[in-house]
N, C-alpha and C. Protein backbone atom coordinates (compact mmCIF):
# COMPACT_ATOMS: atom_id res chain seq x y z
N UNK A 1 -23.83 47.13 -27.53
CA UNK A 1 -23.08 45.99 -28.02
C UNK A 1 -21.70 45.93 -27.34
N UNK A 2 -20.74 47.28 -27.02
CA UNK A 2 -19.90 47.35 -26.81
C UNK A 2 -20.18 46.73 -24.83
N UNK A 3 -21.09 47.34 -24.33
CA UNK A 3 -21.26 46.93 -23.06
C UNK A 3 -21.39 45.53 -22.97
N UNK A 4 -21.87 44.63 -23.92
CA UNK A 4 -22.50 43.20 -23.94
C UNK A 4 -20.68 42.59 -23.76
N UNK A 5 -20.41 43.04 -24.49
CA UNK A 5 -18.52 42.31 -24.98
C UNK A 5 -18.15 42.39 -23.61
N UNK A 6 -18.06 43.49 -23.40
CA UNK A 6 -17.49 44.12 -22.21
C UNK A 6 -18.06 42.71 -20.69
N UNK A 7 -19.08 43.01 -20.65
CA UNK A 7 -19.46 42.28 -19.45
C UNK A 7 -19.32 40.78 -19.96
N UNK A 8 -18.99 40.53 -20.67
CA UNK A 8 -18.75 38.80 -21.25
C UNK A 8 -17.03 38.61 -20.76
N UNK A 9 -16.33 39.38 -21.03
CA UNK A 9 -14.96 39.31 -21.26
C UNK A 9 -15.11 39.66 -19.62
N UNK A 10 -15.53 40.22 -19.23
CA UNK A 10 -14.79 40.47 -17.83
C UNK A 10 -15.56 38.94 -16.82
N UNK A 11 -16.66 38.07 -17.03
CA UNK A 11 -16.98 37.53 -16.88
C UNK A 11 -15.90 36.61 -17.21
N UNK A 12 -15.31 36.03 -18.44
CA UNK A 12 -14.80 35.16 -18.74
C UNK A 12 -13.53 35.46 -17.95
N UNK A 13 -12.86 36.64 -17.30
CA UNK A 13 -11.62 36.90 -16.81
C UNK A 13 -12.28 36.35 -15.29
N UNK A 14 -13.11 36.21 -14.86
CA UNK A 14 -13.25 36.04 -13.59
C UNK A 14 -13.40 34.47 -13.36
N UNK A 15 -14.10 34.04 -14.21
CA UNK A 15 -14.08 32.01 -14.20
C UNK A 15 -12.85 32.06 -14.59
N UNK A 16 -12.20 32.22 -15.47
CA UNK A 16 -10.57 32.04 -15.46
C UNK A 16 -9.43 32.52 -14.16
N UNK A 17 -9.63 33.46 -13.30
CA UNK A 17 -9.50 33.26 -12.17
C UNK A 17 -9.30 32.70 -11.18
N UNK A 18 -10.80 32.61 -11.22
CA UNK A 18 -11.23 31.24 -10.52
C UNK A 18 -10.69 29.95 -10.60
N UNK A 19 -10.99 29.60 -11.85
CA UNK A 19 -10.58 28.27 -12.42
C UNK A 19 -8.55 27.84 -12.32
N UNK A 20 -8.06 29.11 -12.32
CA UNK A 20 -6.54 29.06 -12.08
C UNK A 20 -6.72 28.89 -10.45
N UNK A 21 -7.28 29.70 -9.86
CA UNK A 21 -7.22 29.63 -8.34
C UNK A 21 -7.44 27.46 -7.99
N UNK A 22 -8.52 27.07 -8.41
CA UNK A 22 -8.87 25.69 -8.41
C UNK A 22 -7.75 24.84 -8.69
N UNK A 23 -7.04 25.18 -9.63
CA UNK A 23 -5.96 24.38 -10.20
C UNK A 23 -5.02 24.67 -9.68
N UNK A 24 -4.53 25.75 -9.09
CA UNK A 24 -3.47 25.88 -8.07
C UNK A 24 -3.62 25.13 -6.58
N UNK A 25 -4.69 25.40 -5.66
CA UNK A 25 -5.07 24.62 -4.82
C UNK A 25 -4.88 23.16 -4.88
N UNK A 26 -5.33 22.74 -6.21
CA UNK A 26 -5.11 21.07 -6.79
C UNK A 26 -3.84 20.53 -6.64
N UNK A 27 -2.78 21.61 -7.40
CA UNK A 27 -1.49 21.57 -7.41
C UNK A 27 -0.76 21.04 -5.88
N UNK A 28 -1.35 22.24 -5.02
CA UNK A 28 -0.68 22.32 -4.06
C UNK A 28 -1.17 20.91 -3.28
N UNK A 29 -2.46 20.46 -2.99
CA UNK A 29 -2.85 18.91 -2.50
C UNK A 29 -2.34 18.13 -2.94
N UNK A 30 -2.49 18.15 -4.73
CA UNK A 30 -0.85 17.04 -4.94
C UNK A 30 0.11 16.96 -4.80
N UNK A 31 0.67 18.29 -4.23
CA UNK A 31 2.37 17.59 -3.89
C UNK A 31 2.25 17.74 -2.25
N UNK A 32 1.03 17.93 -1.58
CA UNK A 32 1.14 17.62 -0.41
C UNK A 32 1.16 16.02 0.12
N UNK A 33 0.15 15.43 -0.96
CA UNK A 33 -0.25 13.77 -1.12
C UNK A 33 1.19 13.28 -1.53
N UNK A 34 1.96 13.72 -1.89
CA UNK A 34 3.81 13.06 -2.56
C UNK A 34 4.42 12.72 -1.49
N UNK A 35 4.16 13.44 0.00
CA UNK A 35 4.75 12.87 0.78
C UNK A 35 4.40 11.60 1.46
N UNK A 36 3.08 11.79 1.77
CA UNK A 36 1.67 11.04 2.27
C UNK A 36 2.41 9.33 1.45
N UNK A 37 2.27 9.78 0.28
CA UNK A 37 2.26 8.39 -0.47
C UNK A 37 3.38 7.67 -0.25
N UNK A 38 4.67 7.97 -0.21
CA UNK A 38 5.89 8.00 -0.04
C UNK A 38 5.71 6.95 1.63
N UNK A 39 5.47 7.66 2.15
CA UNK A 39 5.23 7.10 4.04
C UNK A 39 4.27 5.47 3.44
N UNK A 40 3.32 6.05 3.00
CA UNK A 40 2.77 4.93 2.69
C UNK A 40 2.89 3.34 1.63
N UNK A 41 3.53 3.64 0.81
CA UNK A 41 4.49 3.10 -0.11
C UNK A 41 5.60 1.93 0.84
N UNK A 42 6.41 3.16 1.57
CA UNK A 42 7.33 2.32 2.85
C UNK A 42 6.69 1.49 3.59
N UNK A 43 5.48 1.67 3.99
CA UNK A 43 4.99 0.52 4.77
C UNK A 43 4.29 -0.54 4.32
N UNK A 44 3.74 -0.16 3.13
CA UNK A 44 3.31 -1.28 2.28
C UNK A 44 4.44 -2.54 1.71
N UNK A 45 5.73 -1.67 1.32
CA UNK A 45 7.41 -2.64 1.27
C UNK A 45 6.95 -3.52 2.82
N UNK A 46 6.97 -2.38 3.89
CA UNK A 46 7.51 -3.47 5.25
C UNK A 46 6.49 -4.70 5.44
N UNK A 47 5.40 -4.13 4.67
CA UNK A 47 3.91 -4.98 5.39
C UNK A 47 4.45 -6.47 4.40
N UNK A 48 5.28 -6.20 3.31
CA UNK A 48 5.04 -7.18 2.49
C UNK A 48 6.08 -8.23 2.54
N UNK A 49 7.18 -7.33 3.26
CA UNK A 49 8.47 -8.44 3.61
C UNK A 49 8.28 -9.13 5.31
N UNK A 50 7.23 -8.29 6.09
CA UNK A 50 6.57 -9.07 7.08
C UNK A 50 5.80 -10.20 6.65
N UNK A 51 5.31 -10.15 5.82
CA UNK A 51 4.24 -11.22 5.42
C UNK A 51 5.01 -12.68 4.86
N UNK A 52 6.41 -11.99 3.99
CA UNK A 52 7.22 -13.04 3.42
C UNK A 52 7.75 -14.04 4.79
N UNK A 53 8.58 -13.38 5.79
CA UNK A 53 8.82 -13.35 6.55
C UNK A 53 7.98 -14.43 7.91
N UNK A 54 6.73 -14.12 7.77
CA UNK A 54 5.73 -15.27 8.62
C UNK A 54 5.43 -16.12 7.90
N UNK A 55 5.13 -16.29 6.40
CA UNK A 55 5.10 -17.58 5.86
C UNK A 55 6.67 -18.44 6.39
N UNK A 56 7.43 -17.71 5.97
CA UNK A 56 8.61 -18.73 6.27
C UNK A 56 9.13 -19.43 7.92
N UNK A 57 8.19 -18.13 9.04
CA UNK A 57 8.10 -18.88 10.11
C UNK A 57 7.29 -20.18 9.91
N UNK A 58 5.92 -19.75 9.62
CA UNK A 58 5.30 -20.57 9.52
C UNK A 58 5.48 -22.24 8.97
N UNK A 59 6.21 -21.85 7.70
CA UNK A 59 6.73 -23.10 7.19
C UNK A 59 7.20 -23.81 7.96
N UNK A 60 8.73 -23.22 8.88
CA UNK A 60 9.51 -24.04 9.86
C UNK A 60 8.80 -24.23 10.68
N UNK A 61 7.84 -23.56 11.24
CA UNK A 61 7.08 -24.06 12.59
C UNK A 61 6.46 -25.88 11.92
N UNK A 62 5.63 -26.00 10.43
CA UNK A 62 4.97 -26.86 10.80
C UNK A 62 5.97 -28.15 10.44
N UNK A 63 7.64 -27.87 9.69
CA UNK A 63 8.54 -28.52 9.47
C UNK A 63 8.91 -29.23 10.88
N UNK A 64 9.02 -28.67 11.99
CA UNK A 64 9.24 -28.73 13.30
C UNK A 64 8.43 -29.63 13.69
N UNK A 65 6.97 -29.64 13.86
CA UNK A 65 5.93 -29.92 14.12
C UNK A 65 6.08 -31.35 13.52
N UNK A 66 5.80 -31.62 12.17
CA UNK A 66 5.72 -33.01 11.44
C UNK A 66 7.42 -33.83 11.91
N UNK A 67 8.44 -33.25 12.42
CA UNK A 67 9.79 -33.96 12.60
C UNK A 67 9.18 -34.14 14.15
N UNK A 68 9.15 -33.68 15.01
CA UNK A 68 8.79 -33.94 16.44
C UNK A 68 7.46 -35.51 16.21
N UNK A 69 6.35 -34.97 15.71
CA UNK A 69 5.32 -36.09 15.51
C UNK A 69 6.49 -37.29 15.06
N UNK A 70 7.03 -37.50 14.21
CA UNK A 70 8.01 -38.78 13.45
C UNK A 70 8.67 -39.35 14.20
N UNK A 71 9.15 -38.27 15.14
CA UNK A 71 10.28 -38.83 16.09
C UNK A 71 9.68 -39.64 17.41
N UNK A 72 8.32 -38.84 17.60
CA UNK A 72 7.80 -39.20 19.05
C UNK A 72 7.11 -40.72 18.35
N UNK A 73 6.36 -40.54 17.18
CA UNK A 73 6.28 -42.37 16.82
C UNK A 73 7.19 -42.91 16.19
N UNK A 74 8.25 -42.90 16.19
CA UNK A 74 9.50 -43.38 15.97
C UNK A 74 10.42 -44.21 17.47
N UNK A 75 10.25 -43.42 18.33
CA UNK A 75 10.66 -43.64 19.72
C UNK A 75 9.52 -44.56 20.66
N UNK A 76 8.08 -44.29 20.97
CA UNK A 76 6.82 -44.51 21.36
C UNK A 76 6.40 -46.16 20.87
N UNK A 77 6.48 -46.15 19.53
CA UNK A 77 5.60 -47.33 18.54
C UNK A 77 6.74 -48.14 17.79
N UNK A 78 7.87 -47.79 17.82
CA UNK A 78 8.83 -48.29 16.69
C UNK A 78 8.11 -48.54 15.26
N UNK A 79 8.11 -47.59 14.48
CA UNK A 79 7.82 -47.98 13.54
C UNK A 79 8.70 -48.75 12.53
N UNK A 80 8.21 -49.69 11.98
CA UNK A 80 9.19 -50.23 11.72
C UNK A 80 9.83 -49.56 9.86
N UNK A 81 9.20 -49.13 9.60
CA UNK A 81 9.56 -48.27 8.27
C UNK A 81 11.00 -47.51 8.30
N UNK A 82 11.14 -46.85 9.72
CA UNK A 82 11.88 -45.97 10.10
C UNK A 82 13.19 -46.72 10.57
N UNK A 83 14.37 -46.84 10.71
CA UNK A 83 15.75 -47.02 10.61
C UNK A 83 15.97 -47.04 12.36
């Protein structure tokens, strides 16, 4: 009986071991990923003020676009709507 305990408990000291060894390893990948995310985080900011950034080209480009068309039938056709 005493041998049965015995080999249970030393069993249970060895998955506990183990299982600390697992969770340390874990530990250590997560604060390796803290930096990882960090880098990645920053570029997701840049990706998103790039994006703000080309809509608002974009806007002026087609602002540009519709004033040039107005002007060229403004000058071309005289419209007469136009001043």
């Amino acid at each position: 009986m005493m041998q049965q305990e015995l080999e249970r408990v030393s069993t249970l000291n060895t998955t506990i071991n183990d299982d600390g060894a697992v969770l340390h390893d874990a530990k250590e990948e997560h604060v390796g990923m803290g930096g990882t995310m960090k880098g990645a985080q920053g570029a997701m900011s840049k990706l998103g003020r790039q994006d703000i950034r080309d809509a608002i080209i974009l806007r002026c480009a087609l602002v540009f676009y519709w004033i040039v068309v107005v002007y060229v039938l403004w000058t071309r056709i005289k419209i007469p709507f136009l001043p």
